[in-house]
PDB file of N, CA and C in Angstrom:
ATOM      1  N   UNK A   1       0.846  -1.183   0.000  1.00  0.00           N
ATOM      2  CA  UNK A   1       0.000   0.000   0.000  1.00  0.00           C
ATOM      3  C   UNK A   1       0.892   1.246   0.000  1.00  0.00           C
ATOM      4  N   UNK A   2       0.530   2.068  -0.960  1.00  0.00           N
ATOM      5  CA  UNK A   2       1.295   3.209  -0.804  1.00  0.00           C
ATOM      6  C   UNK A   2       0.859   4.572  -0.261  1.00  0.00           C
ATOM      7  N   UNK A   3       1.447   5.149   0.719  1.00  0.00           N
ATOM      8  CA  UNK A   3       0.976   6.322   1.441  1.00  0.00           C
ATOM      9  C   UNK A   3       1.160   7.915   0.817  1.00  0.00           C
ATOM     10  N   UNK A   4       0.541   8.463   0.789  1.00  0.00           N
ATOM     11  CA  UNK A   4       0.772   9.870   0.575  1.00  0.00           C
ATOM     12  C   UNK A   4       2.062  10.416   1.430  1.00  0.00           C
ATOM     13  N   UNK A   5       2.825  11.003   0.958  1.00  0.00           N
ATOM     14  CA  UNK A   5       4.110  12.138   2.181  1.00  0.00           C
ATOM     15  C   UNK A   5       3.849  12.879   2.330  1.00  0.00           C
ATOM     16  N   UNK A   6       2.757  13.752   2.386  1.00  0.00           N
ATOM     17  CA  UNK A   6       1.768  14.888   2.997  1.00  0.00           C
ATOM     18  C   UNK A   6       1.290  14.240   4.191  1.00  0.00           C
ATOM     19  N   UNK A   7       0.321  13.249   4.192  1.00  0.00           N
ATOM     20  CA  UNK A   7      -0.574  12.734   5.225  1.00  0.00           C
ATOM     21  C   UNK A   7       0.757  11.844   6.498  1.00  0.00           C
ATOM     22  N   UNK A   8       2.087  10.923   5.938  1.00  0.00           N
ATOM     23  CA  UNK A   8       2.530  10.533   6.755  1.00  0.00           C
ATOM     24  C   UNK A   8       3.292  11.844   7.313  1.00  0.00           C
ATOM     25  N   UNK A   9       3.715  12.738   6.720  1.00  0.00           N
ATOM     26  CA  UNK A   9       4.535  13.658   7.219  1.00  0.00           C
ATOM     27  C   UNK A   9       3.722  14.585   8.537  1.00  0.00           C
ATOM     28  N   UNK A  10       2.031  14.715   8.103  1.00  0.00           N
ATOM     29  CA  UNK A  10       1.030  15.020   8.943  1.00  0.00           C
ATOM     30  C   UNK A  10       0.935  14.306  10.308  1.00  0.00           C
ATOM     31  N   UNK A  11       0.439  13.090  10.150  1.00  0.00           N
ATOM     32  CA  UNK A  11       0.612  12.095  10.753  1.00  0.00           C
ATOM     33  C   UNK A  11       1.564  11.828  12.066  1.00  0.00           C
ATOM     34  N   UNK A  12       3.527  12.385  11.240  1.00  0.00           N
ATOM     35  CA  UNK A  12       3.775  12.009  12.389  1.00  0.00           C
ATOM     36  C   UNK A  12       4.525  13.561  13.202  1.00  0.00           C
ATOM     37  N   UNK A  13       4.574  14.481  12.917  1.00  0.00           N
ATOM     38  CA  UNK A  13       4.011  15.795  13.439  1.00  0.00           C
ATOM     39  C   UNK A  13       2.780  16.286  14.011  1.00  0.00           C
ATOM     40  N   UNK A  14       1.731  15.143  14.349  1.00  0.00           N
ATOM     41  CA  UNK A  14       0.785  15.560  14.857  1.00  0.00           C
ATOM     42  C   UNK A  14       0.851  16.079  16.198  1.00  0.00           C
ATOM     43  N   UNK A  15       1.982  15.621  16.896  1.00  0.00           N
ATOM     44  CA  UNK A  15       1.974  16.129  18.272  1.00  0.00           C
ATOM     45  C   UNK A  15       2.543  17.516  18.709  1.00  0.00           C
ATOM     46  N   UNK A  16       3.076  17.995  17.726  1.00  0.00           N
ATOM     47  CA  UNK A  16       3.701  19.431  17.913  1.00  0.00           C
ATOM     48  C   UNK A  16       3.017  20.311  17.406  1.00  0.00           C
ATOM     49  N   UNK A  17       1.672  20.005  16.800  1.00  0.00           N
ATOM     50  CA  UNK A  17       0.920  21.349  16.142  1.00  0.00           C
ATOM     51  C   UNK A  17       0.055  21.393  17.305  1.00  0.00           C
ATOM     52  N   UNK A  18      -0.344  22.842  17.050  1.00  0.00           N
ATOM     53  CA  UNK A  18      -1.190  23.527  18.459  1.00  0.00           C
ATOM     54  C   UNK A  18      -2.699  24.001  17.379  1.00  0.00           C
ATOM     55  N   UNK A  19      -3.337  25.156  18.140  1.00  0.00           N
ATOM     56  CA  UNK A  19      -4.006  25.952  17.649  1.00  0.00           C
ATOM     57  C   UNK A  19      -4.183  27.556  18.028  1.00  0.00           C
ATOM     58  N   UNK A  20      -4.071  28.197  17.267  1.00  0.00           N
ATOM     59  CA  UNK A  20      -4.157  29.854  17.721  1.00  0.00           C
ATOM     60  C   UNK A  20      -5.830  30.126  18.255  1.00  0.00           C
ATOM     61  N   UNK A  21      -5.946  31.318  19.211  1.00  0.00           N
ATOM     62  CA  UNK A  21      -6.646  31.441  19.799  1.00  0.00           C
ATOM     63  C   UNK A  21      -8.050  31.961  18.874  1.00  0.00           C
ATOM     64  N   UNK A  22      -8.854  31.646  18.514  1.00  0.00           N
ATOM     65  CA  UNK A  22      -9.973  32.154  17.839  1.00  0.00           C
ATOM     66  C   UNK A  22     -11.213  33.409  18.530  1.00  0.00           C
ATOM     67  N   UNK A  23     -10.275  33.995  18.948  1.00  0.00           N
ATOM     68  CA  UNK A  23     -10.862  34.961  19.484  1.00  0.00           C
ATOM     69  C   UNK A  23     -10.409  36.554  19.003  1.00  0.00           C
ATOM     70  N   UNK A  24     -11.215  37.673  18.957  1.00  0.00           N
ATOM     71  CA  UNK A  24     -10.951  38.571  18.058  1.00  0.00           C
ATOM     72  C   UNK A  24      -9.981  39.390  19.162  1.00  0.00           C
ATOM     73  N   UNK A  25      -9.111  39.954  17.850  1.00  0.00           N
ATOM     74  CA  UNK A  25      -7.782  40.999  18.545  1.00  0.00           C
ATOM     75  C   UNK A  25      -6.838  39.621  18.450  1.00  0.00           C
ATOM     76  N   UNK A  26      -6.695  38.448  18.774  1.00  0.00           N
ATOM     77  CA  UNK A  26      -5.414  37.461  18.755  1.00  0.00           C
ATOM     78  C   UNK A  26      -4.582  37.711  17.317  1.00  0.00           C
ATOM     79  N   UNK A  27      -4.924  37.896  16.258  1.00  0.00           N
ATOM     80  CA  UNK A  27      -3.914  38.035  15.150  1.00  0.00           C
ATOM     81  C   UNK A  27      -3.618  39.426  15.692  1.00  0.00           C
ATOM     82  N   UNK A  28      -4.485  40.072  15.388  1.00  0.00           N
ATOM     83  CA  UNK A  28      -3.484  41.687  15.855  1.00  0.00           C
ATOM     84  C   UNK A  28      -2.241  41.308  17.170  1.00  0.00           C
ATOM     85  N   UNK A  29      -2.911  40.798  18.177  1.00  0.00           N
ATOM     86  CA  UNK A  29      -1.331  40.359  19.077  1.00  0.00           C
ATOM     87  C   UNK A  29      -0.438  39.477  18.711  1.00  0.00           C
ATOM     88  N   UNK A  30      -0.730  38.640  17.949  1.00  0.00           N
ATOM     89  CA  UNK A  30       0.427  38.079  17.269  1.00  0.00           C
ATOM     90  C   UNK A  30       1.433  39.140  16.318  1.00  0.00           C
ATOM     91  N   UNK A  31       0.374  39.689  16.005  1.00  0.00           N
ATOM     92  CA  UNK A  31       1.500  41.006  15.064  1.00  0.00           C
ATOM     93  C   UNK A  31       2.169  41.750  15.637  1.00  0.00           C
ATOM     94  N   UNK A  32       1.670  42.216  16.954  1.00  0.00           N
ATOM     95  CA  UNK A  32       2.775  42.947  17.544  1.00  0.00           C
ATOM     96  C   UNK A  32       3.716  42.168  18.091  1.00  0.00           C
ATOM     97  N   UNK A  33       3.878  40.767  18.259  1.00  0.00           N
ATOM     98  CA  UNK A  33       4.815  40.174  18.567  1.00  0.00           C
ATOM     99  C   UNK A  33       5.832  40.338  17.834  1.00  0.00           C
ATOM    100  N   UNK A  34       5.271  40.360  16.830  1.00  0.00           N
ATOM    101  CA  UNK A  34       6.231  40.100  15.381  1.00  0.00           C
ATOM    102  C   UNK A  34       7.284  41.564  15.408  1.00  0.00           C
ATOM    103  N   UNK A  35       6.234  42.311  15.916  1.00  0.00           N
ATOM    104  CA  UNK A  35       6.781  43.795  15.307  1.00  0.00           C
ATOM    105  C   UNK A  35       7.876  44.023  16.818  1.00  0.00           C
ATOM    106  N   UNK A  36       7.709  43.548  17.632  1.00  0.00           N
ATOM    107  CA  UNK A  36       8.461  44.046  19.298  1.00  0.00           C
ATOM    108  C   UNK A  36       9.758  43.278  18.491  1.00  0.00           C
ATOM    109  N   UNK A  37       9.548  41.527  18.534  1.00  0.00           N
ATOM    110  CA  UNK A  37      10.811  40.815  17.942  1.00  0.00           C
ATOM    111  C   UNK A  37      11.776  41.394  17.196  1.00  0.00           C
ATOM    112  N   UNK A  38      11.023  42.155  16.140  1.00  0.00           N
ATOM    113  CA  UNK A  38      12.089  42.803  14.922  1.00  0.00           C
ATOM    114  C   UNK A  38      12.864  44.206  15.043  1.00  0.00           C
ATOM    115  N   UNK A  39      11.729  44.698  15.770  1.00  0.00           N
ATOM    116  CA  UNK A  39      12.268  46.420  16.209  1.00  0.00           C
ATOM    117  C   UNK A  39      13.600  45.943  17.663  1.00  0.00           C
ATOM    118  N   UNK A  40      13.790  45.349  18.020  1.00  0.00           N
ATOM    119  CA  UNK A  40      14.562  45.023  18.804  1.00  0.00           C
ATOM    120  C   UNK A  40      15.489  44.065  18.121  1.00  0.00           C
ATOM    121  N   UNK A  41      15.416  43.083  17.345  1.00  0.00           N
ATOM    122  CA  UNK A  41      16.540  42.407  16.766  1.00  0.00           C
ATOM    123  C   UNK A  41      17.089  43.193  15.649  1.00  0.00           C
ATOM    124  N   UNK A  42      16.824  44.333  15.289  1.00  0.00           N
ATOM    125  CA  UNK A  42      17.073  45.372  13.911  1.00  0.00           C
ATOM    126  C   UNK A  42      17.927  46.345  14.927  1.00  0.00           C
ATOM    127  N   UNK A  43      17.092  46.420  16.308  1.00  0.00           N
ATOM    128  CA  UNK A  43      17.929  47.382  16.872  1.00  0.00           C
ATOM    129  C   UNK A  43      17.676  49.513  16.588  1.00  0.00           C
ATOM    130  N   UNK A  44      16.323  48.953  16.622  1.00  0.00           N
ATOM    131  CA  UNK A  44      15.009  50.012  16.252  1.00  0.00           C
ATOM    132  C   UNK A  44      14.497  50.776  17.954  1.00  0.00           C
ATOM    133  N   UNK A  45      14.564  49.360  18.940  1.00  0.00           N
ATOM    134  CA  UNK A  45      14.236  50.000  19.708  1.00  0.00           C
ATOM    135  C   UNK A  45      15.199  48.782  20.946  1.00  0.00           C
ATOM    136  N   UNK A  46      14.906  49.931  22.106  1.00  0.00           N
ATOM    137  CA  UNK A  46      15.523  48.550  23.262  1.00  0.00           C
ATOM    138  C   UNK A  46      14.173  48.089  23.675  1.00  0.00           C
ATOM    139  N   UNK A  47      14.578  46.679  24.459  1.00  0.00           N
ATOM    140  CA  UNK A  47      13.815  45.590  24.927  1.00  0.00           C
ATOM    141  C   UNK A  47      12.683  46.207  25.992  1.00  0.00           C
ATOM    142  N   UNK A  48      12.465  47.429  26.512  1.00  0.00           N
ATOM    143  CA  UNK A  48      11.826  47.561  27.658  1.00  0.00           C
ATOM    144  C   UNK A  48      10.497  48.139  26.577  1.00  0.00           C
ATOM    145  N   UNK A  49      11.221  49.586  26.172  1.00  0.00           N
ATOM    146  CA  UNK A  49      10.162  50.325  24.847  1.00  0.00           C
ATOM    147  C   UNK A  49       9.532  49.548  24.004  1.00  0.00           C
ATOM    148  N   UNK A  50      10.201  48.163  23.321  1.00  0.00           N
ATOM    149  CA  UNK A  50       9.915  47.267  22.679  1.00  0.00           C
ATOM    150  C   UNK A  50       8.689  46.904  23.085  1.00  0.00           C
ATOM    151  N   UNK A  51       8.813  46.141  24.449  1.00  0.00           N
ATOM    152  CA  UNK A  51       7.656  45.368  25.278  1.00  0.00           C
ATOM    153  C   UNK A  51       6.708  46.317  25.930  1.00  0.00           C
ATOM    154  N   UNK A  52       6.957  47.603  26.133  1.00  0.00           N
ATOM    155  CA  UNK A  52       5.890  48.619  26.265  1.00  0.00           C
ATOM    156  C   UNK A  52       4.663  48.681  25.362  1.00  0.00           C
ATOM    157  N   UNK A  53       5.174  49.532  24.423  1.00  0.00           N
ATOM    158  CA  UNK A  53       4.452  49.210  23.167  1.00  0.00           C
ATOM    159  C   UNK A  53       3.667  48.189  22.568  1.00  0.00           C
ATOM    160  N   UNK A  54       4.348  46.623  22.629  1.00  0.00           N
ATOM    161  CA  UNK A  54       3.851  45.355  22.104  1.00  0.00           C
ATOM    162  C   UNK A  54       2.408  45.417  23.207  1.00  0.00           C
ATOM    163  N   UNK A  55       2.542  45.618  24.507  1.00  0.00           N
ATOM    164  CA  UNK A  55       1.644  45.598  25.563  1.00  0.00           C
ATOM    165  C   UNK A  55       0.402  46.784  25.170  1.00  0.00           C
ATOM    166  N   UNK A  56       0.679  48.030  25.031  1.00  0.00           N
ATOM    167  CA  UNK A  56      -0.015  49.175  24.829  1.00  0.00           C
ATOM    168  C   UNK A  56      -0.875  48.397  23.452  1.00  0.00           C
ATOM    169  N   UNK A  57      -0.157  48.214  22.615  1.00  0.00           N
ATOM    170  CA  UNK A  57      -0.979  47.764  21.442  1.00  0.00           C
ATOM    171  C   UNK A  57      -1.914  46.842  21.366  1.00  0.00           C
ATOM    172  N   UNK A  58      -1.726  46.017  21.892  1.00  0.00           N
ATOM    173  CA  UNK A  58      -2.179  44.753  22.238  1.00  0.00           C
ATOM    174  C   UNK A  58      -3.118  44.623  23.122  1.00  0.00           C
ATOM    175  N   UNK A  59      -3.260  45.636  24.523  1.00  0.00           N
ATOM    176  CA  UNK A  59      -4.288  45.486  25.156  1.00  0.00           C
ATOM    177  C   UNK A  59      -5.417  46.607  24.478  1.00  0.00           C
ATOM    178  N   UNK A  60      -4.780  47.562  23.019  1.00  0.00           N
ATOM    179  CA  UNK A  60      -5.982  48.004  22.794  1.00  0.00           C
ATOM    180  C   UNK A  60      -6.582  47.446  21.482  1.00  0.00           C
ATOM    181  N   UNK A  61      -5.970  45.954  20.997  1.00  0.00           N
ATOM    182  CA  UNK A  61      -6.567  45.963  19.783  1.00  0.00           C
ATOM    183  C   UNK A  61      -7.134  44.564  20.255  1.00  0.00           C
ATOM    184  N   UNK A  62      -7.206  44.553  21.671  1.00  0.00           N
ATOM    185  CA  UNK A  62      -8.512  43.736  22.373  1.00  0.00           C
ATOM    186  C   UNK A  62      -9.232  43.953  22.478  1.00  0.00           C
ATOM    187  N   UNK A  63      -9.230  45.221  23.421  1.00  0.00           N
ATOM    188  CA  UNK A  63     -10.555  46.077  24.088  1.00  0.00           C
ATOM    189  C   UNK A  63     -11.141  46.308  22.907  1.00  0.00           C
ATOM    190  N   UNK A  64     -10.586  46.662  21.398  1.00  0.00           N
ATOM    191  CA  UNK A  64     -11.279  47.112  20.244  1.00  0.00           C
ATOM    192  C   UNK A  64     -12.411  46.198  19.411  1.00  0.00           C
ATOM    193  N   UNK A  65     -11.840  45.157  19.902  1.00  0.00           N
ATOM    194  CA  UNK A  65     -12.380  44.153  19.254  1.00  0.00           C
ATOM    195  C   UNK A  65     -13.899  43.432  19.720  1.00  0.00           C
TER     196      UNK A  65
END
């Protein structure tokens, strides 16, 4: 029998996939993750301002939602 390498590759990675939160505002906080990570590994901003911001943003594109 021959298997697909999509489905075994699925198959045996099944234990390390998760799921993102389906609740509104979660992609917007994932984005500011993205954006704190880079402005600090580019060297845009330091780590405190970085995580200020990621926070400020994030708790308002909850409340927005």
């Amino acid at each position: 029998m021959q298997t697909d390498a999509a489905i075994k590759a699925l198959t045996e990675e099944i234990d390390y996939t998760g799921m993102l939160p389906s609740i509104p505002g979660a992609a917007d906080v994932r984005t500011e993750i993205d954006k704190m990570v880079q402005n600090v590994s580019l060297g845009l901003s330091d780590v405190d301002t970085a995580y200020d911001a990621f926070i400020t943003a994030s708790n308002n594109a909850l409340a927005a939602a």
